[in-house]
PDB file of N, CA and C in Angstrom:
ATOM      1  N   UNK A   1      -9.822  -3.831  14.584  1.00  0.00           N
ATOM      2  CA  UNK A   1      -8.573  -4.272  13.993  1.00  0.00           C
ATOM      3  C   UNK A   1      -7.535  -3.154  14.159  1.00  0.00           C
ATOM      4  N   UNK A   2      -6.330  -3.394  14.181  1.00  0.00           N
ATOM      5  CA  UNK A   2      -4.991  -2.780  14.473  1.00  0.00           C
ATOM      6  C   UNK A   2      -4.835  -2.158  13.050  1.00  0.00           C
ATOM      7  N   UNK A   3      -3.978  -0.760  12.922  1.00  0.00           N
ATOM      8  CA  UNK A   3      -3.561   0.155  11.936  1.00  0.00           C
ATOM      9  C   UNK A   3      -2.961  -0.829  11.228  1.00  0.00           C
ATOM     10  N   UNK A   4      -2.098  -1.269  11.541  1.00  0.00           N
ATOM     11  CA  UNK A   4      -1.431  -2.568  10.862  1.00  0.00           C
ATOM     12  C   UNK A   4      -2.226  -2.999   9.740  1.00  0.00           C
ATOM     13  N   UNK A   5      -3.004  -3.745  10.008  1.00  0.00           N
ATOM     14  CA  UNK A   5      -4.129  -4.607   9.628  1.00  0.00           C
ATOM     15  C   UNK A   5      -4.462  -3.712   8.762  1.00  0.00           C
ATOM     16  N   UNK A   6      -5.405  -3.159   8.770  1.00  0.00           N
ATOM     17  CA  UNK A   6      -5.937  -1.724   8.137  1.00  0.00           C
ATOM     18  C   UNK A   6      -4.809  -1.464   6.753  1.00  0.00           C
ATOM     19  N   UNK A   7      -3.976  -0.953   7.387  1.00  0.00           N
ATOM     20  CA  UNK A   7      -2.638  -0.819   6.132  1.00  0.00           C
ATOM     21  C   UNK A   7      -2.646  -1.574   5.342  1.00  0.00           C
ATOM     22  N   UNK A   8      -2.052  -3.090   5.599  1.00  0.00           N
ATOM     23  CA  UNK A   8      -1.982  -3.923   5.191  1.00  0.00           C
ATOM     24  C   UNK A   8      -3.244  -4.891   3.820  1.00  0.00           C
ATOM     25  N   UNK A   9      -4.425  -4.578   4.603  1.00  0.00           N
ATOM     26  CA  UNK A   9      -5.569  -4.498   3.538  1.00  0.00           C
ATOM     27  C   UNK A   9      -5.695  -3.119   2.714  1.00  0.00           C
ATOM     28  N   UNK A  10      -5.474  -2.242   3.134  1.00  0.00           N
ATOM     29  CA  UNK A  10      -5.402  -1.111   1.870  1.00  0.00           C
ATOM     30  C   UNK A  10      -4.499  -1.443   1.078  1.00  0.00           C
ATOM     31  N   UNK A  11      -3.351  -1.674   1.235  1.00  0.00           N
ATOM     32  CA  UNK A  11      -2.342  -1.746   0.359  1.00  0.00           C
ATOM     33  C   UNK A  11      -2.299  -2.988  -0.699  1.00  0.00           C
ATOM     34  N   UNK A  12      -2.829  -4.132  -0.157  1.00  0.00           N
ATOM     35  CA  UNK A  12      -3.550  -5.400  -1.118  1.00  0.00           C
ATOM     36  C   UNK A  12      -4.620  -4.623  -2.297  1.00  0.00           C
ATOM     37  N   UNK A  13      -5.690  -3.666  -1.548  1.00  0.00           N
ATOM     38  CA  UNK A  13      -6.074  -3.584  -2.727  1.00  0.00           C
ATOM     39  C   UNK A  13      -5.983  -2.485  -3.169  1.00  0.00           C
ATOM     40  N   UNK A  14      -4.816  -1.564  -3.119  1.00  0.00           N
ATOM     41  CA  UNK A  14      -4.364  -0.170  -3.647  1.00  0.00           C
ATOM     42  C   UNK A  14      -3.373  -0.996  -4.775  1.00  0.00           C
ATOM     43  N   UNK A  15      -2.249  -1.991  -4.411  1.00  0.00           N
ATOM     44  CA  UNK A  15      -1.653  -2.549  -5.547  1.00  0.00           C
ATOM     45  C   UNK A  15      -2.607  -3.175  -6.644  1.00  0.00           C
ATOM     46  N   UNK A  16      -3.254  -4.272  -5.964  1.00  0.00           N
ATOM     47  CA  UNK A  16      -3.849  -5.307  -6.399  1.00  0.00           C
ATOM     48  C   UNK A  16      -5.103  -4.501  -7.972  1.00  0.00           C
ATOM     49  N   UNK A  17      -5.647  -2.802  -7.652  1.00  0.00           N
ATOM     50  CA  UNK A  17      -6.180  -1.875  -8.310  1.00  0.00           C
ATOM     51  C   UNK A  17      -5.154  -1.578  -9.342  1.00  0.00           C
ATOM     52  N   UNK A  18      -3.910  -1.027  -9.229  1.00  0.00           N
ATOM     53  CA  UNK A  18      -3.304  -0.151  -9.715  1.00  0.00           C
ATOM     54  C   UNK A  18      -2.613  -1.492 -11.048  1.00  0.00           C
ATOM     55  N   UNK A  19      -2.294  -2.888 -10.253  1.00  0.00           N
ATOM     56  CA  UNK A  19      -2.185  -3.675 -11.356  1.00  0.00           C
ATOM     57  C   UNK A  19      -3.256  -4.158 -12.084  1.00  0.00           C
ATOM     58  N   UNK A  20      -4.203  -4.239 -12.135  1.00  0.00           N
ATOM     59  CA  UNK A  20      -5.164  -4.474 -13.406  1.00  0.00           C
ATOM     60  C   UNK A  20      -5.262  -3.289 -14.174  1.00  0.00           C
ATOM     61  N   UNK A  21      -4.468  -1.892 -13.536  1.00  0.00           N
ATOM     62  CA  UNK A  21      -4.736  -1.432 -14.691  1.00  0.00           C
ATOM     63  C   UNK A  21      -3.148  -1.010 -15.698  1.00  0.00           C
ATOM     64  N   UNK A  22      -2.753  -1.517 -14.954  1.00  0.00           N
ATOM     65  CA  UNK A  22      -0.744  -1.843 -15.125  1.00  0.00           C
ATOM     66  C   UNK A  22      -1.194  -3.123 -16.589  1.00  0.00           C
ATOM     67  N   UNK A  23      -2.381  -4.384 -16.242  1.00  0.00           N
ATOM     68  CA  UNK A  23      -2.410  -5.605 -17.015  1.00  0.00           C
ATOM     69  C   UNK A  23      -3.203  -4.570 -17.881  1.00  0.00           C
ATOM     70  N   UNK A  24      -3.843  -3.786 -18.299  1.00  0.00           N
ATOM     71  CA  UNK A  24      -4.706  -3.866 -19.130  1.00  0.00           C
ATOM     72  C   UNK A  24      -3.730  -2.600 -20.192  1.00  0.00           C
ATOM     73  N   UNK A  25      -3.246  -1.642 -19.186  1.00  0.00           N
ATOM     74  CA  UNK A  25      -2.087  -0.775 -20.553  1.00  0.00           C
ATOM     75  C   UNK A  25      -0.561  -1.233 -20.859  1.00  0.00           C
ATOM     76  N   UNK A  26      -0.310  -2.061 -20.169  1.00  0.00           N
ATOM     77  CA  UNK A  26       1.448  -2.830 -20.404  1.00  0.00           C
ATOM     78  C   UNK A  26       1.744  -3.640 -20.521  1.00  0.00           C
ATOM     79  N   UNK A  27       0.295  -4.956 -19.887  1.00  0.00           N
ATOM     80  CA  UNK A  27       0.350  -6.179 -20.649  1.00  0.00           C
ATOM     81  C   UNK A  27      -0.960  -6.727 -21.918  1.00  0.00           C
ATOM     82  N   UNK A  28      -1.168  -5.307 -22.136  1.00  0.00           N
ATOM     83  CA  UNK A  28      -2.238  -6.088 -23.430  1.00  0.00           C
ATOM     84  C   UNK A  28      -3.475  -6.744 -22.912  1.00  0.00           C
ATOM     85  N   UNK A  29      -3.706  -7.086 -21.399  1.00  0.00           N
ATOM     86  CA  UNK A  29      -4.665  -7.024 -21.193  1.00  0.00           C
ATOM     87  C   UNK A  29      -5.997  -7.091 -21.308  1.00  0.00           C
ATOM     88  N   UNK A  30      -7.775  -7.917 -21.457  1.00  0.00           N
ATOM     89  CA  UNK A  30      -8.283  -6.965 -21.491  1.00  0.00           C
ATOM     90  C   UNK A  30      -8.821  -5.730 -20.493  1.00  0.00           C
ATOM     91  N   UNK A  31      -9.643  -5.050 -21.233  1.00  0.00           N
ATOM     92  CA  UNK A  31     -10.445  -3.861 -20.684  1.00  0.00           C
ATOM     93  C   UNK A  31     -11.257  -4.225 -19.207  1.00  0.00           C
ATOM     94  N   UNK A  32     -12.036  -5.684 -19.486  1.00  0.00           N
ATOM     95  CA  UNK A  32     -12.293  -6.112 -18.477  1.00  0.00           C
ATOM     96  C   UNK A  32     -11.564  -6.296 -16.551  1.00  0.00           C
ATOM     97  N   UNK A  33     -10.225  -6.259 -16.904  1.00  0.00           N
ATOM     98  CA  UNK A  33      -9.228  -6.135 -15.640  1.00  0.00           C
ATOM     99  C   UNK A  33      -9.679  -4.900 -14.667  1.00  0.00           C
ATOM    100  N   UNK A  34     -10.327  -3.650 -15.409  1.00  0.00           N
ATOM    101  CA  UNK A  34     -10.596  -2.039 -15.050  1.00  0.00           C
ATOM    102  C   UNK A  34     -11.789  -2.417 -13.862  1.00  0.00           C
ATOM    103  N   UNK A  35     -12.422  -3.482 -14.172  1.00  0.00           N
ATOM    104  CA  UNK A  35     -13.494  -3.888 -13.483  1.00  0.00           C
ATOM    105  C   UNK A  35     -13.309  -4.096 -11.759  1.00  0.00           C
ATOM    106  N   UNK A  36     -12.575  -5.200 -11.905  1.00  0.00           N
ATOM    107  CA  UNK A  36     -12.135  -5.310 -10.339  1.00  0.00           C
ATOM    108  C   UNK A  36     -11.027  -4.663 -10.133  1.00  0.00           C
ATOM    109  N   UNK A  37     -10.324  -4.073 -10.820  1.00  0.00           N
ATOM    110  CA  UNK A  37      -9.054  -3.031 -10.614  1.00  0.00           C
ATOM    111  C   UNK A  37      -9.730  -2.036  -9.987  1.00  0.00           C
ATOM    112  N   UNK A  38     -11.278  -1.296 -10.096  1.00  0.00           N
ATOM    113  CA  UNK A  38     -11.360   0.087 -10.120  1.00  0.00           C
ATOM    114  C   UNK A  38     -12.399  -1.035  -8.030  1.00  0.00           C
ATOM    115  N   UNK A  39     -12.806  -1.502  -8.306  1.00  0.00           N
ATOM    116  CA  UNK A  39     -13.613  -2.021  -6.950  1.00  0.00           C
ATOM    117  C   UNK A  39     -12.149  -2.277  -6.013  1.00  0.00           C
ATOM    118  N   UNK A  40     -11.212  -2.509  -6.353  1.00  0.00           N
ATOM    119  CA  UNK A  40     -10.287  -2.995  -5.469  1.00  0.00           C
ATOM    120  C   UNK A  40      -9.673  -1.351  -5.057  1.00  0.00           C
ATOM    121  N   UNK A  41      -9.589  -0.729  -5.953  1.00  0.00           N
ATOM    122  CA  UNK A  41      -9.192   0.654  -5.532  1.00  0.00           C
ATOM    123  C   UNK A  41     -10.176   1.363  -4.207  1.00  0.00           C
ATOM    124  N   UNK A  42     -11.486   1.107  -4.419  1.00  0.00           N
ATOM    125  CA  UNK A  42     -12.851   1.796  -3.661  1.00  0.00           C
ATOM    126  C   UNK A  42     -12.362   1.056  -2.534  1.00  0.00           C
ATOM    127  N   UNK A  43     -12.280  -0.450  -2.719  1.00  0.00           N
ATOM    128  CA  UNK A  43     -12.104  -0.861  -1.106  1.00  0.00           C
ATOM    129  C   UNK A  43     -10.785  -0.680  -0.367  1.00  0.00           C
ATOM    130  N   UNK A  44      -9.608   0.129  -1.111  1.00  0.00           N
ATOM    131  CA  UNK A  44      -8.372   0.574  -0.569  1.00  0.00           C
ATOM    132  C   UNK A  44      -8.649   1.887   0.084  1.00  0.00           C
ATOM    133  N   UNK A  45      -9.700   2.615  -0.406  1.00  0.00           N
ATOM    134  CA  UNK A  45      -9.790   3.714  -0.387  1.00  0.00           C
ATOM    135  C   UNK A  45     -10.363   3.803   1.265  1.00  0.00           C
ATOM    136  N   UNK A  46     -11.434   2.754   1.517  1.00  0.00           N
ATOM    137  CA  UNK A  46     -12.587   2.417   2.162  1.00  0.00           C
ATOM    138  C   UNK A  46     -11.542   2.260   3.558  1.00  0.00           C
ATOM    139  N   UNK A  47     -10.448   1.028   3.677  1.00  0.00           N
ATOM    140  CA  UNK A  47     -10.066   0.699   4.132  1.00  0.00           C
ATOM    141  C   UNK A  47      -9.114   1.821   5.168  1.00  0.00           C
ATOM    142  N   UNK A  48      -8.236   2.409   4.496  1.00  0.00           N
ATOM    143  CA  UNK A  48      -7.921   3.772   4.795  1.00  0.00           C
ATOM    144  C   UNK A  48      -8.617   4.490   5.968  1.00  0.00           C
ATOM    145  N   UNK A  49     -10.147   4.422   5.443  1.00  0.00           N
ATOM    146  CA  UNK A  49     -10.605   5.230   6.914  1.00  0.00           C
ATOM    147  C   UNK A  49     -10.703   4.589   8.215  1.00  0.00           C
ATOM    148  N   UNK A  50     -10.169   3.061   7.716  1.00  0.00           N
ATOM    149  CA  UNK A  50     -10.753   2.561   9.409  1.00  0.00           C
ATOM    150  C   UNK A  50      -9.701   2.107  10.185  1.00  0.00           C
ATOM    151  N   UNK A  51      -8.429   3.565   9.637  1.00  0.00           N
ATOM    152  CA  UNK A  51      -7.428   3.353  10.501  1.00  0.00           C
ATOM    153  C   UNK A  51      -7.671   4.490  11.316  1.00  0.00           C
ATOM    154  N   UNK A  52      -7.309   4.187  12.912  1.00  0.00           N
ATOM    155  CA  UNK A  52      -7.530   4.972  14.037  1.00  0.00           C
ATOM    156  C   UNK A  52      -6.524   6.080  13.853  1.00  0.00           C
ATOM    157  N   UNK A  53      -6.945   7.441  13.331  1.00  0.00           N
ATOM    158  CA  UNK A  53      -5.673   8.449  13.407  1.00  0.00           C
ATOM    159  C   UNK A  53      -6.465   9.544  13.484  1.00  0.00           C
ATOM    160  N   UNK A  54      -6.302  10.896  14.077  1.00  0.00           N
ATOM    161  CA  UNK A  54      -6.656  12.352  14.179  1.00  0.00           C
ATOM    162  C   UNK A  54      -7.081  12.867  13.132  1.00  0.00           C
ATOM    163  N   UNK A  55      -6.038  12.695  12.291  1.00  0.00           N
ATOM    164  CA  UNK A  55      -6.132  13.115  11.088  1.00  0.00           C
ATOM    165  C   UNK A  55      -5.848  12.449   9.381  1.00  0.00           C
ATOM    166  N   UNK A  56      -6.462  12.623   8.738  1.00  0.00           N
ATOM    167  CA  UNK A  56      -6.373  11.683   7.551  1.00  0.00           C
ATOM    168  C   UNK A  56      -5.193  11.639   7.361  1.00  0.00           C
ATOM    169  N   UNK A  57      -4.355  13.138   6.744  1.00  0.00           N
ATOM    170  CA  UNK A  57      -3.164  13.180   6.671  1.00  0.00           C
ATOM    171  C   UNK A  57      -2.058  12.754   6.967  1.00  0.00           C
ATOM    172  N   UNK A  58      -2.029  12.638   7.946  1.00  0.00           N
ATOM    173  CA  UNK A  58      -1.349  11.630   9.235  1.00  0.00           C
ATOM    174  C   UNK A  58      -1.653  10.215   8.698  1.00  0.00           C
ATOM    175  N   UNK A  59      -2.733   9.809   8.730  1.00  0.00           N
ATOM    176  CA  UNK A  59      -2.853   8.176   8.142  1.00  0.00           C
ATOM    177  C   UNK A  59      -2.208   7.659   6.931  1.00  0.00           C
ATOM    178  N   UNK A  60      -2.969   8.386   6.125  1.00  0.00           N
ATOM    179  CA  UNK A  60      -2.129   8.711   4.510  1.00  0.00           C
ATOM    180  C   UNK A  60      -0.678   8.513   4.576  1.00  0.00           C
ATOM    181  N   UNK A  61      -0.196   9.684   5.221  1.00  0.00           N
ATOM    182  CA  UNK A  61       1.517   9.546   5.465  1.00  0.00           C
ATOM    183  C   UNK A  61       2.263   8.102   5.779  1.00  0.00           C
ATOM    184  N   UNK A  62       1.551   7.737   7.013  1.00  0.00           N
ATOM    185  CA  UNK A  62       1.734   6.407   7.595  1.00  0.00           C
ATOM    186  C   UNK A  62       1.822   5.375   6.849  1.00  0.00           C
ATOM    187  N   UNK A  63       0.627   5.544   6.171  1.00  0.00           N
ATOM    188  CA  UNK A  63       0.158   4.178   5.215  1.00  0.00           C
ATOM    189  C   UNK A  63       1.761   4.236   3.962  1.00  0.00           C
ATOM    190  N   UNK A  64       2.103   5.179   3.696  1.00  0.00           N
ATOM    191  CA  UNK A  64       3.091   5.114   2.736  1.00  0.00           C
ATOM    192  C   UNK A  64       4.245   4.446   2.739  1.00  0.00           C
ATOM    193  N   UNK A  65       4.662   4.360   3.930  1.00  0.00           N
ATOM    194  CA  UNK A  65       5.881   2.696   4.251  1.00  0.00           C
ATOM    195  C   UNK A  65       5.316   1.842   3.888  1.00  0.00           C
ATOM    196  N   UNK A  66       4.281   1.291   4.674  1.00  0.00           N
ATOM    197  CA  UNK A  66       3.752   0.318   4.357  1.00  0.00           C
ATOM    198  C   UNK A  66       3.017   0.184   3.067  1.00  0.00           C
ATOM    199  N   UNK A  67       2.724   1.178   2.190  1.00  0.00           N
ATOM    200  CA  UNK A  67       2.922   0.821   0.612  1.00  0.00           C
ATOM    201  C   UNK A  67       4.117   0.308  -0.228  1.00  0.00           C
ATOM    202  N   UNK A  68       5.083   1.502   0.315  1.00  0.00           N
ATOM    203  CA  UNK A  68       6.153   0.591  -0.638  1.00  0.00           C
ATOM    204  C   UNK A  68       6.945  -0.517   0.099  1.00  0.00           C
ATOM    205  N   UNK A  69       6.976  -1.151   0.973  1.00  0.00           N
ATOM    206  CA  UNK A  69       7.122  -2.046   1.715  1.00  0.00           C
ATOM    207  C   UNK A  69       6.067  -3.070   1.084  1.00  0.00           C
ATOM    208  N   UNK A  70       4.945  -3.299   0.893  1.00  0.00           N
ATOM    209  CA  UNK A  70       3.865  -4.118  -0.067  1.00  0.00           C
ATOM    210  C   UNK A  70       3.736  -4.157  -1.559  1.00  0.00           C
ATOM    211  N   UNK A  71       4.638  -3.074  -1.640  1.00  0.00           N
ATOM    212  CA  UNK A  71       5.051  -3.063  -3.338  1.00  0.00           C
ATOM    213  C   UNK A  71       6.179  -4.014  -3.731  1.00  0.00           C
ATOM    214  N   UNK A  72       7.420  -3.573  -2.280  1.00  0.00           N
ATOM    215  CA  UNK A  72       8.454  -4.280  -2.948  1.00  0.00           C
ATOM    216  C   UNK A  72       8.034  -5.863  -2.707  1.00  0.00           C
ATOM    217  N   UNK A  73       7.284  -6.146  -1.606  1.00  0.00           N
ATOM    218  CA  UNK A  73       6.808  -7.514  -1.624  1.00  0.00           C
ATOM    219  C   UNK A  73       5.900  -8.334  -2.765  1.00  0.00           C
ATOM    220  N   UNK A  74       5.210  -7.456  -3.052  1.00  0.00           N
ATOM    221  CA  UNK A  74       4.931  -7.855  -4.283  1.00  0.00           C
ATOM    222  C   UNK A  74       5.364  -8.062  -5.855  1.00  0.00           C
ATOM    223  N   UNK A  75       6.413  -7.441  -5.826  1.00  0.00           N
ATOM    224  CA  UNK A  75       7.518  -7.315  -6.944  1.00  0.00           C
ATOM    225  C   UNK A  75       7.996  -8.430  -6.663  1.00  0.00           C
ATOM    226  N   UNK A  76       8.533  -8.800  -5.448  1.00  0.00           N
ATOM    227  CA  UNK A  76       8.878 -10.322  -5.345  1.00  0.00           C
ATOM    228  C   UNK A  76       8.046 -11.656  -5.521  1.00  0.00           C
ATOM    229  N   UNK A  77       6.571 -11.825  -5.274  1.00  0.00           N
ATOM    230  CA  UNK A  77       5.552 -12.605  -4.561  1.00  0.00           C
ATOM    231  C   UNK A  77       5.374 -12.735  -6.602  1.00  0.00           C
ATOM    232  N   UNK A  78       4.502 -11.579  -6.855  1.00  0.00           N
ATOM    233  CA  UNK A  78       3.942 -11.701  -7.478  1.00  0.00           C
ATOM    234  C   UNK A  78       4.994 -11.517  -8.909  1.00  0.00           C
ATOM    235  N   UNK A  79       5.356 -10.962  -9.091  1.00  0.00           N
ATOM    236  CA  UNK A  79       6.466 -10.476 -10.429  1.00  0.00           C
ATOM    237  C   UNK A  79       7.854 -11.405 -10.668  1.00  0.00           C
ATOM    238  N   UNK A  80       7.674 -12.127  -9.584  1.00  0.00           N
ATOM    239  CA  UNK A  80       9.022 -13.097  -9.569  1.00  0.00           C
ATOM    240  C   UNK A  80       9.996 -12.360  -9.510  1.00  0.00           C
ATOM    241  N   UNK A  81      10.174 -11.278  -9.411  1.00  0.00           N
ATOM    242  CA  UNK A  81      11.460 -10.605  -9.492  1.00  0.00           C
ATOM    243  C   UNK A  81      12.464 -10.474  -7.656  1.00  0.00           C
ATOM    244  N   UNK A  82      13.468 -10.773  -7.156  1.00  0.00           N
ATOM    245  CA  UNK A  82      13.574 -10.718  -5.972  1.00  0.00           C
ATOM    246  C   UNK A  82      13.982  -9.327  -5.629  1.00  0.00           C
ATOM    247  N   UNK A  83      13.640  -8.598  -4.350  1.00  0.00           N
ATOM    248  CA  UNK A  83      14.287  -7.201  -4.475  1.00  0.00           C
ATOM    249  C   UNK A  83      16.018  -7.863  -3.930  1.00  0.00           C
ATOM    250  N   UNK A  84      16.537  -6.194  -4.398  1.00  0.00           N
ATOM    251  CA  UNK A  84      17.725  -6.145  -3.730  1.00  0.00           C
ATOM    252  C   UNK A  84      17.925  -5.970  -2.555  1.00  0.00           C
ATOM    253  N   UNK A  85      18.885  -5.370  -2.309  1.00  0.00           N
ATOM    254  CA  UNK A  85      19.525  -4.602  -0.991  1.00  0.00           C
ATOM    255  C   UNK A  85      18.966  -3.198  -1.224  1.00  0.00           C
ATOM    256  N   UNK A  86      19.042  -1.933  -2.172  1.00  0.00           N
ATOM    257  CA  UNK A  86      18.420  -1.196  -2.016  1.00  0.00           C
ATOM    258  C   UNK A  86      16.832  -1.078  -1.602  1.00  0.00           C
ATOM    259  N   UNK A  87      16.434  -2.244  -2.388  1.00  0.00           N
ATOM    260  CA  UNK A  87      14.693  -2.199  -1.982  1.00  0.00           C
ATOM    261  C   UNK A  87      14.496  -2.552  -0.949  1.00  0.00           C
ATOM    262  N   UNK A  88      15.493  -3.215  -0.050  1.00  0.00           N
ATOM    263  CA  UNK A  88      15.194  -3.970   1.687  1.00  0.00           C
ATOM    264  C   UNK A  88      15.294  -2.761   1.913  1.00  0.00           C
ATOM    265  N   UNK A  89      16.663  -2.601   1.817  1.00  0.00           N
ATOM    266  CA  UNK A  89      16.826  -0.540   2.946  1.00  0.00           C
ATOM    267  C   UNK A  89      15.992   0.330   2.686  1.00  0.00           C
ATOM    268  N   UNK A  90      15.298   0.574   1.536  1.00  0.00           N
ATOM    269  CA  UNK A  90      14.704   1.688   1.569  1.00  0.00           C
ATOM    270  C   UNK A  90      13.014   0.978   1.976  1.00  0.00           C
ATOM    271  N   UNK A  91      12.689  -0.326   2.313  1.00  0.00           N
ATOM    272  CA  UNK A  91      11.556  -0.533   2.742  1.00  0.00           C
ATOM    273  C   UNK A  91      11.552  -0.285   3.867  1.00  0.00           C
ATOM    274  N   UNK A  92      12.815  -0.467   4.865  1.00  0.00           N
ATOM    275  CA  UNK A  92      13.022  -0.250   6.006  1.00  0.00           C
ATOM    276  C   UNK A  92      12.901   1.061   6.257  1.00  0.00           C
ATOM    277  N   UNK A  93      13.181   2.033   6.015  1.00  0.00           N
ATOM    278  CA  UNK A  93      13.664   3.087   5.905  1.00  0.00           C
ATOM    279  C   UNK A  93      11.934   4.041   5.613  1.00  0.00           C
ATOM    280  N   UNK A  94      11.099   3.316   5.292  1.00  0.00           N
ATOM    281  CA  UNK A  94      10.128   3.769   4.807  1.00  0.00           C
ATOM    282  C   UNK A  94       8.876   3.161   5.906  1.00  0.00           C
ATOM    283  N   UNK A  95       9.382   2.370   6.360  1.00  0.00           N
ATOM    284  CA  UNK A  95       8.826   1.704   7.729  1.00  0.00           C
ATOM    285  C   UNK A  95       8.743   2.305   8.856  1.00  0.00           C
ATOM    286  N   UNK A  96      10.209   2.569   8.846  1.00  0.00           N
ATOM    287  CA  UNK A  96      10.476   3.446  10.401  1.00  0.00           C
ATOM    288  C   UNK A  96      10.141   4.795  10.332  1.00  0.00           C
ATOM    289  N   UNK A  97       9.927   5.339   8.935  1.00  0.00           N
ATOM    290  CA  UNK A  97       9.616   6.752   8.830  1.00  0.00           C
ATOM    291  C   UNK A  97       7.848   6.787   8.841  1.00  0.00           C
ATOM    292  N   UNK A  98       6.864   5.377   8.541  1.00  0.00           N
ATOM    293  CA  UNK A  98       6.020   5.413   8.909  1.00  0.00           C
ATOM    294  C   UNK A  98       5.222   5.556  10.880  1.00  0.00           C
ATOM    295  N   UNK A  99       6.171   4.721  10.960  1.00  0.00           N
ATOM    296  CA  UNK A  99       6.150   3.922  12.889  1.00  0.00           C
ATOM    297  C   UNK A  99       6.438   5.580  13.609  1.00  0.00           C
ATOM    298  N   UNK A 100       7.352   5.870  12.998  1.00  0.00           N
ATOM    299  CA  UNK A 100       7.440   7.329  13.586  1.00  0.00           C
ATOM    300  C   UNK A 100       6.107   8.244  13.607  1.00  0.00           C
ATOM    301  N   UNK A 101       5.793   8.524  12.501  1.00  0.00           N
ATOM    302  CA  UNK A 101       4.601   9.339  11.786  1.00  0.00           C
ATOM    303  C   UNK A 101       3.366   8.966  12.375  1.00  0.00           C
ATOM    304  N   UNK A 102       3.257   7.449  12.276  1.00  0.00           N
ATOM    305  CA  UNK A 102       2.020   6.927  13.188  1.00  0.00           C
ATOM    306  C   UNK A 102       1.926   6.966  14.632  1.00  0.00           C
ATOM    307  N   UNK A 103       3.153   6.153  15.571  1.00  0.00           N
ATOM    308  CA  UNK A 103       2.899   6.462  17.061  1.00  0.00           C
ATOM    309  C   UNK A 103       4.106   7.648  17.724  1.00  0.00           C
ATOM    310  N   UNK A 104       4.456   8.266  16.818  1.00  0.00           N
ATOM    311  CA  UNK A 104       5.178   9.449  17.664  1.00  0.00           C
ATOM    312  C   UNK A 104       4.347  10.170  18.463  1.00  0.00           C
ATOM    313  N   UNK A 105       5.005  10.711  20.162  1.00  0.00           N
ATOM    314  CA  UNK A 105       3.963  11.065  21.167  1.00  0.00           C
ATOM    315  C   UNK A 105       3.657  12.516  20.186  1.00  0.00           C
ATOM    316  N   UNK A 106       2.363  12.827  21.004  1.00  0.00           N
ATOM    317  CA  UNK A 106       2.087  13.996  20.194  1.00  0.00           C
ATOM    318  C   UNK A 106       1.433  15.000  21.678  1.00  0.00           C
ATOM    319  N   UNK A 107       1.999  16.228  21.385  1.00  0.00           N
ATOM    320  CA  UNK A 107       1.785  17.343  22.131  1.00  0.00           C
ATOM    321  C   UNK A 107       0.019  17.445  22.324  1.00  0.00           C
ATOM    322  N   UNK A 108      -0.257  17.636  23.678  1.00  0.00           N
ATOM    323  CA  UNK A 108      -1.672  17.799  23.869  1.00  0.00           C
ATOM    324  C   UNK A 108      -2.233  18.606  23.463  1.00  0.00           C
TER     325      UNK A 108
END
């Protein structure tokens, strides 16, 4: 599978983690949410490595557009809330600073 891909499933379950535990301290929640919140985190974590990069660091970096780019989509999808114009530009903006980070040529 393509980095893309890869990203894209980390970031499902890096949000998809971080909100059960968002439901269990801000919406009252129960305790039970921690359950598949904390497995959805392991398989974000998991996911992460089976992006093709040199170095973790480098991946990590990468992956970070495409987090908040899946955040602000989800703020919309899931939160009903629509983004603005700042949240388009700066998803963009966080995109291209990934695309860079990921396939910029790199010195032999």
């Amino acid at each position: 599978m393509a980095a893309i891909g890869w990203y894209i499933i980390a970031a499902l379950g890096e949000i998809g983690g971080c909100f059960a535990f968002w439901a269990w301290v801000r919406l009252g929640r129960s305790a039970w949410w921690l359950i598949p919140g904390m497995a959805s985190l392991a398989f974000f974590a998991f996911a992460l490595t089976r992006v093709e990069a040199d170095f973790a660091g480098r991946a990590y970096a990468a992956y970070g557009g495409v987090y908040i780019t899946a955040s602000i989509l989800w703020l919309w999808v899931v939160e009903r809330q629509p983004p603005d114009r700042w949240d388009l530009i700066g998803s963009a903006v966080a995109l291209l600073g990934a695309a860079i980070i990921l396939f910029g040529p790199r010195a032999a």
